[in-house]
Protein backbone atom coordinates (compact mmCIF):
# COMPACT_ATOMS: atom_id res chain seq x y z
CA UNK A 1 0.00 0.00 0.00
CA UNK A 2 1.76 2.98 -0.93
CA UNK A 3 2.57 6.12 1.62
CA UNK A 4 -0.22 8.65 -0.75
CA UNK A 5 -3.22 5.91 0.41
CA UNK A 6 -2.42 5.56 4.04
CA UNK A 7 -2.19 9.35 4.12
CA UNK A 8 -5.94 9.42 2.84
CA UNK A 9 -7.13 6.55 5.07
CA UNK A 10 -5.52 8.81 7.92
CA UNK A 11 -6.88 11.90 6.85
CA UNK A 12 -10.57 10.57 6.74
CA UNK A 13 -10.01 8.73 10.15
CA UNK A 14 -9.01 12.26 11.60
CA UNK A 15 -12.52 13.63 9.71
CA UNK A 16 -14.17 10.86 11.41
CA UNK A 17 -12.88 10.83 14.75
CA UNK A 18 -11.86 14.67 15.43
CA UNK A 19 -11.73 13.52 19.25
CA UNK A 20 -9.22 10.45 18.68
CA UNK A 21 -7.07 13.43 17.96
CA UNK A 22 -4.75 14.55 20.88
CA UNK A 23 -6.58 12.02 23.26
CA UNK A 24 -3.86 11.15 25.07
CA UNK A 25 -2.09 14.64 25.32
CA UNK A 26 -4.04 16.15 27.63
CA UNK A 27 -1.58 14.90 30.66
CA UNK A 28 1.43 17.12 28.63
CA UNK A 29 -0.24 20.83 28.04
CA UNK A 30 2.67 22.63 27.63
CA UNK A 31 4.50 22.59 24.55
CA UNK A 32 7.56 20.87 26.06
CA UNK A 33 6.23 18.67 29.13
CA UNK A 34 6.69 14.90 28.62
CA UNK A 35 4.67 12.58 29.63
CA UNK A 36 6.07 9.18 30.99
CA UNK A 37 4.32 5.91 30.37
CA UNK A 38 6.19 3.61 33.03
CA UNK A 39 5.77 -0.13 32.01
CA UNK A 40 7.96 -1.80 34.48
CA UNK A 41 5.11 -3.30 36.48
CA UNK A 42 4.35 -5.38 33.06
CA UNK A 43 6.90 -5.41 30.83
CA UNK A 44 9.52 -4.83 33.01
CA UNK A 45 8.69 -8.23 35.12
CA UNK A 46 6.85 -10.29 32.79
CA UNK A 47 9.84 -12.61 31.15
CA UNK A 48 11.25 -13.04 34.83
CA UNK A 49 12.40 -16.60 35.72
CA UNK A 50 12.32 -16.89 39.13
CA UNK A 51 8.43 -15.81 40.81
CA UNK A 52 8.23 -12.72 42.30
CA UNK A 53 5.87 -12.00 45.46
CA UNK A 54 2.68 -10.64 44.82
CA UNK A 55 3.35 -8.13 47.84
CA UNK A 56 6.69 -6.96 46.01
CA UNK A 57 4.29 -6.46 42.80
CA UNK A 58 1.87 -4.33 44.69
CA UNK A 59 4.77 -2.29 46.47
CA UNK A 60 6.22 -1.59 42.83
CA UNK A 61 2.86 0.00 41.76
CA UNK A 62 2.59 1.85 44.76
CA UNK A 63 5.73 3.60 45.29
CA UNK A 64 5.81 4.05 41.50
CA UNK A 65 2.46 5.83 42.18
CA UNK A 66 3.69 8.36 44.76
CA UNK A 67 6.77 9.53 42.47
CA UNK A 68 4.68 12.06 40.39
CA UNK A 69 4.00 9.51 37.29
CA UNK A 70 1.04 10.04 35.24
CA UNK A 71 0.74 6.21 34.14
CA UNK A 72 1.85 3.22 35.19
CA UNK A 73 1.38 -0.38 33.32
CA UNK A 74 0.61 -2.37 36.09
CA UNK A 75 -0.17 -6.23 34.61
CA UNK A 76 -1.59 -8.01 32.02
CA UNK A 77 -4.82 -10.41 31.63
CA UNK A 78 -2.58 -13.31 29.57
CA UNK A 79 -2.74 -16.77 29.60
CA UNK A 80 -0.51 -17.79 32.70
CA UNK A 81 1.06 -20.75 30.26
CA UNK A 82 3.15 -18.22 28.40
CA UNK A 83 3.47 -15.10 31.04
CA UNK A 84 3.35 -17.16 34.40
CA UNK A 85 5.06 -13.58 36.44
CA UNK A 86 1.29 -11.99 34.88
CA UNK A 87 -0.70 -14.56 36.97
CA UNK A 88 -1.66 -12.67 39.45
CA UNK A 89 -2.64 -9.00 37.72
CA UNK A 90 -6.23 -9.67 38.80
CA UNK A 91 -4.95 -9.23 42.28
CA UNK A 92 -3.08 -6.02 41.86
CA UNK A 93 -6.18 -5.08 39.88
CA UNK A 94 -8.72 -5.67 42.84
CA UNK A 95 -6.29 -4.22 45.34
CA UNK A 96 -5.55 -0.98 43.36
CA UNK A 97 -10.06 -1.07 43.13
CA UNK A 98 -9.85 -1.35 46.48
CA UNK A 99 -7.18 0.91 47.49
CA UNK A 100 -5.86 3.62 45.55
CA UNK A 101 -2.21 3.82 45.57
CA UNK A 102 -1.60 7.02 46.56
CA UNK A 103 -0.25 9.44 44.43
CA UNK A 104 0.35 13.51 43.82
CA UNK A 105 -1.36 13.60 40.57
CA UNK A 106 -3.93 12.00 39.10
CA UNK A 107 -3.20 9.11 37.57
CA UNK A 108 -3.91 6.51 34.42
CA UNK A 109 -3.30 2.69 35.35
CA UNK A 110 -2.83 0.56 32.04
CA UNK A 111 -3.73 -3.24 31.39
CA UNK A 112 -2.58 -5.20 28.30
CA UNK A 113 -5.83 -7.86 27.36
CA UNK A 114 -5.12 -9.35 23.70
CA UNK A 115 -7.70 -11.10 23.22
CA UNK A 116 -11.75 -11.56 24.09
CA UNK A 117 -10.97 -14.01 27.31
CA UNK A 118 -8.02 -11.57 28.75
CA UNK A 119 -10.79 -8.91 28.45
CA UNK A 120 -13.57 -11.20 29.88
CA UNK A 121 -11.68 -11.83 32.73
CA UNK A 122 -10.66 -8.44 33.35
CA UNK A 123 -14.21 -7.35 33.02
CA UNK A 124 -15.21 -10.20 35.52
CA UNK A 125 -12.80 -8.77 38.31
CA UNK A 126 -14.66 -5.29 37.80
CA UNK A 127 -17.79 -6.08 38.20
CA UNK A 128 -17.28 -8.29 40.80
CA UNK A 129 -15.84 -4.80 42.40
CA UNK A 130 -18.93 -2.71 41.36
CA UNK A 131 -21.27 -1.25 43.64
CA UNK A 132 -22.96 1.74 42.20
CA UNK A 133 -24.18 2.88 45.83
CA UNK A 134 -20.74 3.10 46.94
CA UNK A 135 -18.07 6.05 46.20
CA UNK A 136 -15.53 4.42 43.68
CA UNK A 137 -12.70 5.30 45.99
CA UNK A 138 -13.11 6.44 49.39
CA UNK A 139 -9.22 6.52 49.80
CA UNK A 140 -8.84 10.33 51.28
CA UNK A 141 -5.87 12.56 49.19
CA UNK A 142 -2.65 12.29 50.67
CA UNK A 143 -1.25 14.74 52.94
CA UNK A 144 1.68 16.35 51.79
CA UNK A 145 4.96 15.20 52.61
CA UNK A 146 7.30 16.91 55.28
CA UNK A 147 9.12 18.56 52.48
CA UNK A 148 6.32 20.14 51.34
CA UNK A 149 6.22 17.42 48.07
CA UNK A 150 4.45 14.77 46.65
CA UNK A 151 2.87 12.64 49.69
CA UNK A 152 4.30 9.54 51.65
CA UNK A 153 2.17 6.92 52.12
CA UNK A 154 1.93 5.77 55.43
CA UNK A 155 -0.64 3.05 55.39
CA UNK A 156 0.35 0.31 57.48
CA UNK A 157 -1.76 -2.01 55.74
CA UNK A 158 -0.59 -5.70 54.17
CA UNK A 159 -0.39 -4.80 50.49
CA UNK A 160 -1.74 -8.29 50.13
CA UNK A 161 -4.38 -7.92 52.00
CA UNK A 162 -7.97 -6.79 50.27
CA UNK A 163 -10.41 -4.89 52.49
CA UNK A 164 -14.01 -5.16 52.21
CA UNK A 165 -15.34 -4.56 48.58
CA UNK A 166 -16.02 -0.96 46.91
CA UNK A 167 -17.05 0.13 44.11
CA UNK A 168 -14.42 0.93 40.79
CA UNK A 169 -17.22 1.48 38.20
CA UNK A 170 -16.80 5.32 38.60
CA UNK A 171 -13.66 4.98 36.82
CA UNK A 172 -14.44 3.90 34.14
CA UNK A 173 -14.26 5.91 31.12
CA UNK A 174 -13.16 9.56 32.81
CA UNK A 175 -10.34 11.07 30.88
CA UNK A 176 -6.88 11.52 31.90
CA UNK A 177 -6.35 14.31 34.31
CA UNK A 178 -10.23 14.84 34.62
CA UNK A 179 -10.27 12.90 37.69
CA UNK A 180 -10.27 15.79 40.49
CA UNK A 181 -9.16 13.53 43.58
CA UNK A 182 -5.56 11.97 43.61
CA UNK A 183 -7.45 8.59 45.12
CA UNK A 184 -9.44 8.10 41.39
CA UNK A 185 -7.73 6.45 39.08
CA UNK A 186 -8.43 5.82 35.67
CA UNK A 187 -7.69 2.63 33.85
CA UNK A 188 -7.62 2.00 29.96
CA UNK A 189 -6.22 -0.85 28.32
CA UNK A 190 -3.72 -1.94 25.82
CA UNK A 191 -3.36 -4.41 23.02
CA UNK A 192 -0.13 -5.67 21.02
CA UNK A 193 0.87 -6.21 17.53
CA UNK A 194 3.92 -6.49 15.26
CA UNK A 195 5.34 -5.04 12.21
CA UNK A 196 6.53 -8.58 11.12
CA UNK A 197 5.03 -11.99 10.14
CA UNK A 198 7.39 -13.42 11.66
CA UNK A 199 8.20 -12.26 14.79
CA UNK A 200 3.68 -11.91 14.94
CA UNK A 201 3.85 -15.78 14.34
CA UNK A 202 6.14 -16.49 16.83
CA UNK A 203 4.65 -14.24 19.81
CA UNK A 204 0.97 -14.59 18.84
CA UNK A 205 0.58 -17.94 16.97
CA UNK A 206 -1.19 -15.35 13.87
CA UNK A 207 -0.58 -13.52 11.40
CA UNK A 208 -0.87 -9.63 11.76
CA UNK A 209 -4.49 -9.60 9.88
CA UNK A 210 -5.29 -12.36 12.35
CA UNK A 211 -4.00 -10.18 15.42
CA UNK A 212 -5.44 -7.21 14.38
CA UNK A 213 -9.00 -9.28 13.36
CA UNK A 214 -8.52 -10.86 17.41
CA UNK A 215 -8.48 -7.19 18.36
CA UNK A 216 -11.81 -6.05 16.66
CA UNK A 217 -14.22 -7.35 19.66
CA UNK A 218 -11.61 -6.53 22.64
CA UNK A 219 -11.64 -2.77 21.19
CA UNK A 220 -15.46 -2.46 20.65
CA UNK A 221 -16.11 -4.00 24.09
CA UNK A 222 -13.71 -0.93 25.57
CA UNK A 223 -15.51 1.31 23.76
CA UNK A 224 -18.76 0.49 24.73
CA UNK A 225 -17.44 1.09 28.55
CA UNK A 226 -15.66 4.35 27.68
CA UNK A 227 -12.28 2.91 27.65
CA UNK A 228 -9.58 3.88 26.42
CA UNK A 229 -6.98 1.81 24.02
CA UNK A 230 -3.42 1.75 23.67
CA UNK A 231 -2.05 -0.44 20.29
CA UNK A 232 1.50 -1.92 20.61
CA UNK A 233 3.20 -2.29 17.19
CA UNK A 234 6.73 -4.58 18.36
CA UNK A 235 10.04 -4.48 16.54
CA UNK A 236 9.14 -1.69 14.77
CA UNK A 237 12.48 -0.82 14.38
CA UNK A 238 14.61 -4.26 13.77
CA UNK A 239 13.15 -8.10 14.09
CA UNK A 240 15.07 -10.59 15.69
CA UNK A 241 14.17 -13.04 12.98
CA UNK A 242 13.76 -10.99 9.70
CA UNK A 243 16.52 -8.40 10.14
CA UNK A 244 17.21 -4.37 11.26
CA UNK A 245 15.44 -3.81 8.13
CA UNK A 246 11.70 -2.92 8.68
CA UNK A 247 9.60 -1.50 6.25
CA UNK A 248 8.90 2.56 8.24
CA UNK A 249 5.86 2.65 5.69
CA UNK A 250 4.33 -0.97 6.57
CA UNK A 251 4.54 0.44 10.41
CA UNK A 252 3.21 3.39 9.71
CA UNK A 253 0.15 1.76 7.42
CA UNK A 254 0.05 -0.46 10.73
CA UNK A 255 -0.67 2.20 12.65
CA UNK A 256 -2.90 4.17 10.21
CA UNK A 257 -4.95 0.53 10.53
CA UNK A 258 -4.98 0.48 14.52
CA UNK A 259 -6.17 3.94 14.73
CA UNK A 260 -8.59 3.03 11.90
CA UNK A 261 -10.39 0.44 14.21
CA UNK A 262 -10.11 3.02 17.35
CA UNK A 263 -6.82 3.06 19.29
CA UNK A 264 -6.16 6.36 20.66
CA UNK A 265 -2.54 5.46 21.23
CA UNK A 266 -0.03 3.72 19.27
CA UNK A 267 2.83 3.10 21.42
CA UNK A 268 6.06 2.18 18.21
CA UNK A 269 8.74 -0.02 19.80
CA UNK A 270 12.06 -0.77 19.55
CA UNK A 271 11.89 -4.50 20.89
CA UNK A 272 15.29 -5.44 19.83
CA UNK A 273 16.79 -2.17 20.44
CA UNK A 274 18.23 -2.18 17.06
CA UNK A 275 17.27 0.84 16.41
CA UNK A 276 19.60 4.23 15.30
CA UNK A 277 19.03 7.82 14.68
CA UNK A 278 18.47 8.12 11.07
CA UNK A 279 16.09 4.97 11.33
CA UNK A 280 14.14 6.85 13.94
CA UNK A 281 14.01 9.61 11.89
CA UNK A 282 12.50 7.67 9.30
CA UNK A 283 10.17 6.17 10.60
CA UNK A 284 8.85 9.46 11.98
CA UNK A 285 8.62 10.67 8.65
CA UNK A 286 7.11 8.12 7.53
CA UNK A 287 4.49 8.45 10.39
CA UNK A 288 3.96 11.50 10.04
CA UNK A 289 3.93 11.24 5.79
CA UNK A 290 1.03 8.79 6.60
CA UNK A 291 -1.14 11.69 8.44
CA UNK A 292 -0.68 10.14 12.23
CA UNK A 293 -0.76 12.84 14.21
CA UNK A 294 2.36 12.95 16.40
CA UNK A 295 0.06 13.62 19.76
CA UNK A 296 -1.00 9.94 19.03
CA UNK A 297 1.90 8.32 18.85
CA UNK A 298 4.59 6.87 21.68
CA UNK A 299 7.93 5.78 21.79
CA UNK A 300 9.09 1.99 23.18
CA UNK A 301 12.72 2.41 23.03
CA UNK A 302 14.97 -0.71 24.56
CA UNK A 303 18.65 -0.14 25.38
CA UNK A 304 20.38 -3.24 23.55
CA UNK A 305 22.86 -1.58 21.66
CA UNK A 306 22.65 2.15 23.86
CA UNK A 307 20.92 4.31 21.72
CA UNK A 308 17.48 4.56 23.51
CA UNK A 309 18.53 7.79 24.54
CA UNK A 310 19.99 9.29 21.36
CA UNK A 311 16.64 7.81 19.19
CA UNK A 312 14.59 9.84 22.61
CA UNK A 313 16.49 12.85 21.28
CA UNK A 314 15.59 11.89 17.58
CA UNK A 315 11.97 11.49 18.83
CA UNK A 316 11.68 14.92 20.80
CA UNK A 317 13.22 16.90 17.72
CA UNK A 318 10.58 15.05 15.62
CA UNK A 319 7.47 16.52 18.30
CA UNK A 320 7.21 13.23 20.26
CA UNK A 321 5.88 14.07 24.08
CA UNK A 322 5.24 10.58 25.15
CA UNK A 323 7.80 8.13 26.16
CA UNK A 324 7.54 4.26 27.47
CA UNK A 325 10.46 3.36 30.41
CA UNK A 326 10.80 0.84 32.94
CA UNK A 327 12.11 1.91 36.26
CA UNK A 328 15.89 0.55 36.62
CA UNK A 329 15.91 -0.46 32.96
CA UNK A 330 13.71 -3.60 33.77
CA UNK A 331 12.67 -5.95 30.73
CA UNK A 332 13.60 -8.11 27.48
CA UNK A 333 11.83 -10.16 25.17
CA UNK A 334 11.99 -13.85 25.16
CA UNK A 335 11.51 -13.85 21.54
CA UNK A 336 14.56 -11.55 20.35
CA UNK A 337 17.53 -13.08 21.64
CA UNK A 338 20.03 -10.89 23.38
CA UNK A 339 18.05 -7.89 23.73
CA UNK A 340 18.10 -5.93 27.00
CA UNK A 341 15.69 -4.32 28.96
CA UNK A 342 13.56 -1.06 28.31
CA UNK A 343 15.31 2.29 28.63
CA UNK A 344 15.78 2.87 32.20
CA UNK A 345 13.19 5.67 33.22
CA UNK A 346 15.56 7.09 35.77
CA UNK A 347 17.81 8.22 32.54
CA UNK A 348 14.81 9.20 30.36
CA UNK A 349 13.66 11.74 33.33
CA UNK A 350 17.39 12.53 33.89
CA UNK A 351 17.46 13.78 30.10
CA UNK A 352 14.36 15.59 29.62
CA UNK A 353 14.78 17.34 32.73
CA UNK A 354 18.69 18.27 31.65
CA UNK A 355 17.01 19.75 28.65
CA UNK A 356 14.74 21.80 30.55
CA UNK A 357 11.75 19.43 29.93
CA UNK A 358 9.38 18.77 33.00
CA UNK A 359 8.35 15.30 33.56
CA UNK A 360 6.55 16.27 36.77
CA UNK A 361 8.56 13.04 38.29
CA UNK A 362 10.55 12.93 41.40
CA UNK A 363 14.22 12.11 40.61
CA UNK A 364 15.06 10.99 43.71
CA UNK A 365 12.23 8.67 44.51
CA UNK A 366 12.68 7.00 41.02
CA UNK A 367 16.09 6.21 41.61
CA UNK A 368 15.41 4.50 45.27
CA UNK A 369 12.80 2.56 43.78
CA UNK A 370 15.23 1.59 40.82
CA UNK A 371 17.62 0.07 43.11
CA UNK A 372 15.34 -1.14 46.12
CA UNK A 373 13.36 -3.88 42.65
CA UNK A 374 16.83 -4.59 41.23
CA UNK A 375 18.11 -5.76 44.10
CA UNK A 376 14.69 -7.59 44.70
CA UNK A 377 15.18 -9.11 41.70
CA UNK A 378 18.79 -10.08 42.26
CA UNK A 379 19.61 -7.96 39.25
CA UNK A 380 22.27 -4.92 38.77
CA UNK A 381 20.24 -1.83 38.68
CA UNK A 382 20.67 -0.57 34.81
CA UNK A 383 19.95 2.94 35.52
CA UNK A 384 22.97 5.38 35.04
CA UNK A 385 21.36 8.33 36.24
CA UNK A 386 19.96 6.06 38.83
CA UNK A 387 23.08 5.40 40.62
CA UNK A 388 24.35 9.11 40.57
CA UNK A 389 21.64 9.97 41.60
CA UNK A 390 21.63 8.07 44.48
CA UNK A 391 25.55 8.47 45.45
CA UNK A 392 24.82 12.35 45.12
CA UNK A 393 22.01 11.50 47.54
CA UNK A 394 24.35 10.35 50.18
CA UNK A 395 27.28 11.98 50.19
């Protein structure tokens, strides 16, 4: 399909849907605020080997929560066969229903459901939480902390332990940053594809008409509840099994289809990390030659070959405001050998805010948290920034 007809198809998609466009930008109002997407809750822990507690889970969310993020990926609704560390998402689900991490701003909780049953079973858990009678989160605001910042949390309650039922329904379909109360979270969901056959065929079992046809009743389901949807296109810049060389104009007719069908986000990752400068460039011109509106779009950026943050530079020059990271560089992909985890989101903040670009995140929380999961993990905390942070921090 050439470049000239996805440009149409996006042009009558943005004459269709006026209020797809900037959907997602409303938590970035200035021209150079970024907006965070932290995805170390999900994609950060999901290819672990060894189990990790469901407590440890619930304390990642939560101090994530009180750092000054906007949005946090907190767990998926996959089969436990292939993501066993995803297991138990339901339960960070119904405790984050039931208690509302605390946090300084308002905040958007993400859920990854590819398919009908992922969705079903999310739905399920919400319901079950529903009481219309009942406020959605009775959690009262945090106070501020002694420094006069974002609040502490000083709950002494078992993160693993679920209090009596309340309601989440109120949540449902409220935009980002319209919630008025730091204890009312909004939740959307996201969905996953691939710009190759190959690498689709070997994650998914389809092709990517067959992904994108699983995806048609998951996204008219969260539309019908007023949520919101986040796309996934993988190895968008370099497969592991078909080469660096991907096709910028089959990603960007990939997105142009997604967006098509009703994503308000397409989130474009580097999976491999394979990715350079002048590739990143195209494939933002390519993007953008296709009519996608750069408010729409995110950046997935992993840290194999360290460029993640000279392609965020690439990105920022090219208009992009939103940026996936995983807190102490957290992640991989079972299916593209060698590749290392997501850009650390201690050096992504560490950049934007060098280049005078607010993130509205605490530095020095992020960095504690970096090191407090790696060495829960029994991994070396990835985070550069991170760990000068931190030795500035004590001197």
């Amino acid at each position: 399909m050439s470049s000239k007809f996805i440009c149409l198809r996006a042009a009558r998609l943005a004459a269709r849907h006026p209020c797809l466009r900037r959907s997602f930008a409303s938590a970035a109002s200035s021209r150079d605020a970024v907006r965070i997407v932290e995805v170390g809750p999900r994609d950060g822990l999901q290819n672990e080997k060894k189990a990790i507690p469901l407590a440890t889970k619930v304390e990642l969310v939560e101090r994530l929560a009180r750092t000054g993020l906007q949005t946090i990926e907190a767990g998926s609704f996959v089969s436990p066969k292939w993501t066993p560390q995803m297991a138990n998402s339901s339960q960070i689900l119904e405790h984050i229903l039931r208690n509302a991490p605390q946090s300084p701003v308002p905040i958007t909780y993400q859920w990854l459901l590819p398919n009908v049953k992922g969705f079903d079973n999310f739905l399920k858990l919400w319901n079950a939480q529903s009481t219309p009678a009942q406020d959605a989160y009775p959690t009262p605001p945090p106070s501020p902390g002694p420094d006069g910042g974002p609040a502490l949390n000083t709950s002494s309650q078992d993160p693993n332990a679920m209090p009596s039922a309340t309601s989440g329904a109120d949540a449902m379909g409220k935009e980002r940053g319209a919630a008025g109360s730091t204890s009312a979270p909004v939740h959307e969901i996201s969905i996953f594809t691939a710009a190759t056959e190959t690498f689709t065929q070997k994650n998914t079992n389809c092709s990517i008409a067959e992904s994108l046809q699983r995806f048609e009743p998951v996204m008219s389901k969260a539309k019908e509840m007023g949520l919101k949807v986040r796309a996934y296109i993988s190895v968008a810049l370099g497969c592991p099994y078909e080469g660096p060389d991907v096709d910028p104009h089959k990603v960007a007719e990939l997105a142009v289809d997604l967006l098509e069908m009703g994503a308000n986000e397409i989130s474009v990752a580097d999976t491999t990390g394979m990715g350079t400068a002048p590739k990143t460039a195209e494939l933002l011109k390519a993007l953008n030659a296709a009519g996608i509106d750069k408010h729409d779009l995110a950046l997935h950026f992993h840290d194999t070959y360290g460029m993640a943050l000279v392609n965020s530079v690439v990105a920022l020059e090219h208009g992009i405001r939103t940026f996936d990271a995983a807190v102490g560089g957290l992640g991989g992909c079972p299916y593209s050998p060698g590749a290392t985890g997501n850009v650390a989101t201690e050096d992504l903040v560490h950049l934007f805010h060098s280049l005078g670009m607010p993130t509205g995140v605490n530095m020095e929380k992020l960095s504690e948290i970096g090191e407090w999961i790696s060495a829960e993990l029994g991994k070396s905390n990835e985070s550069s920034a991170g760990k000068a942070t931190l030795a500035q921090m004590r001197k």
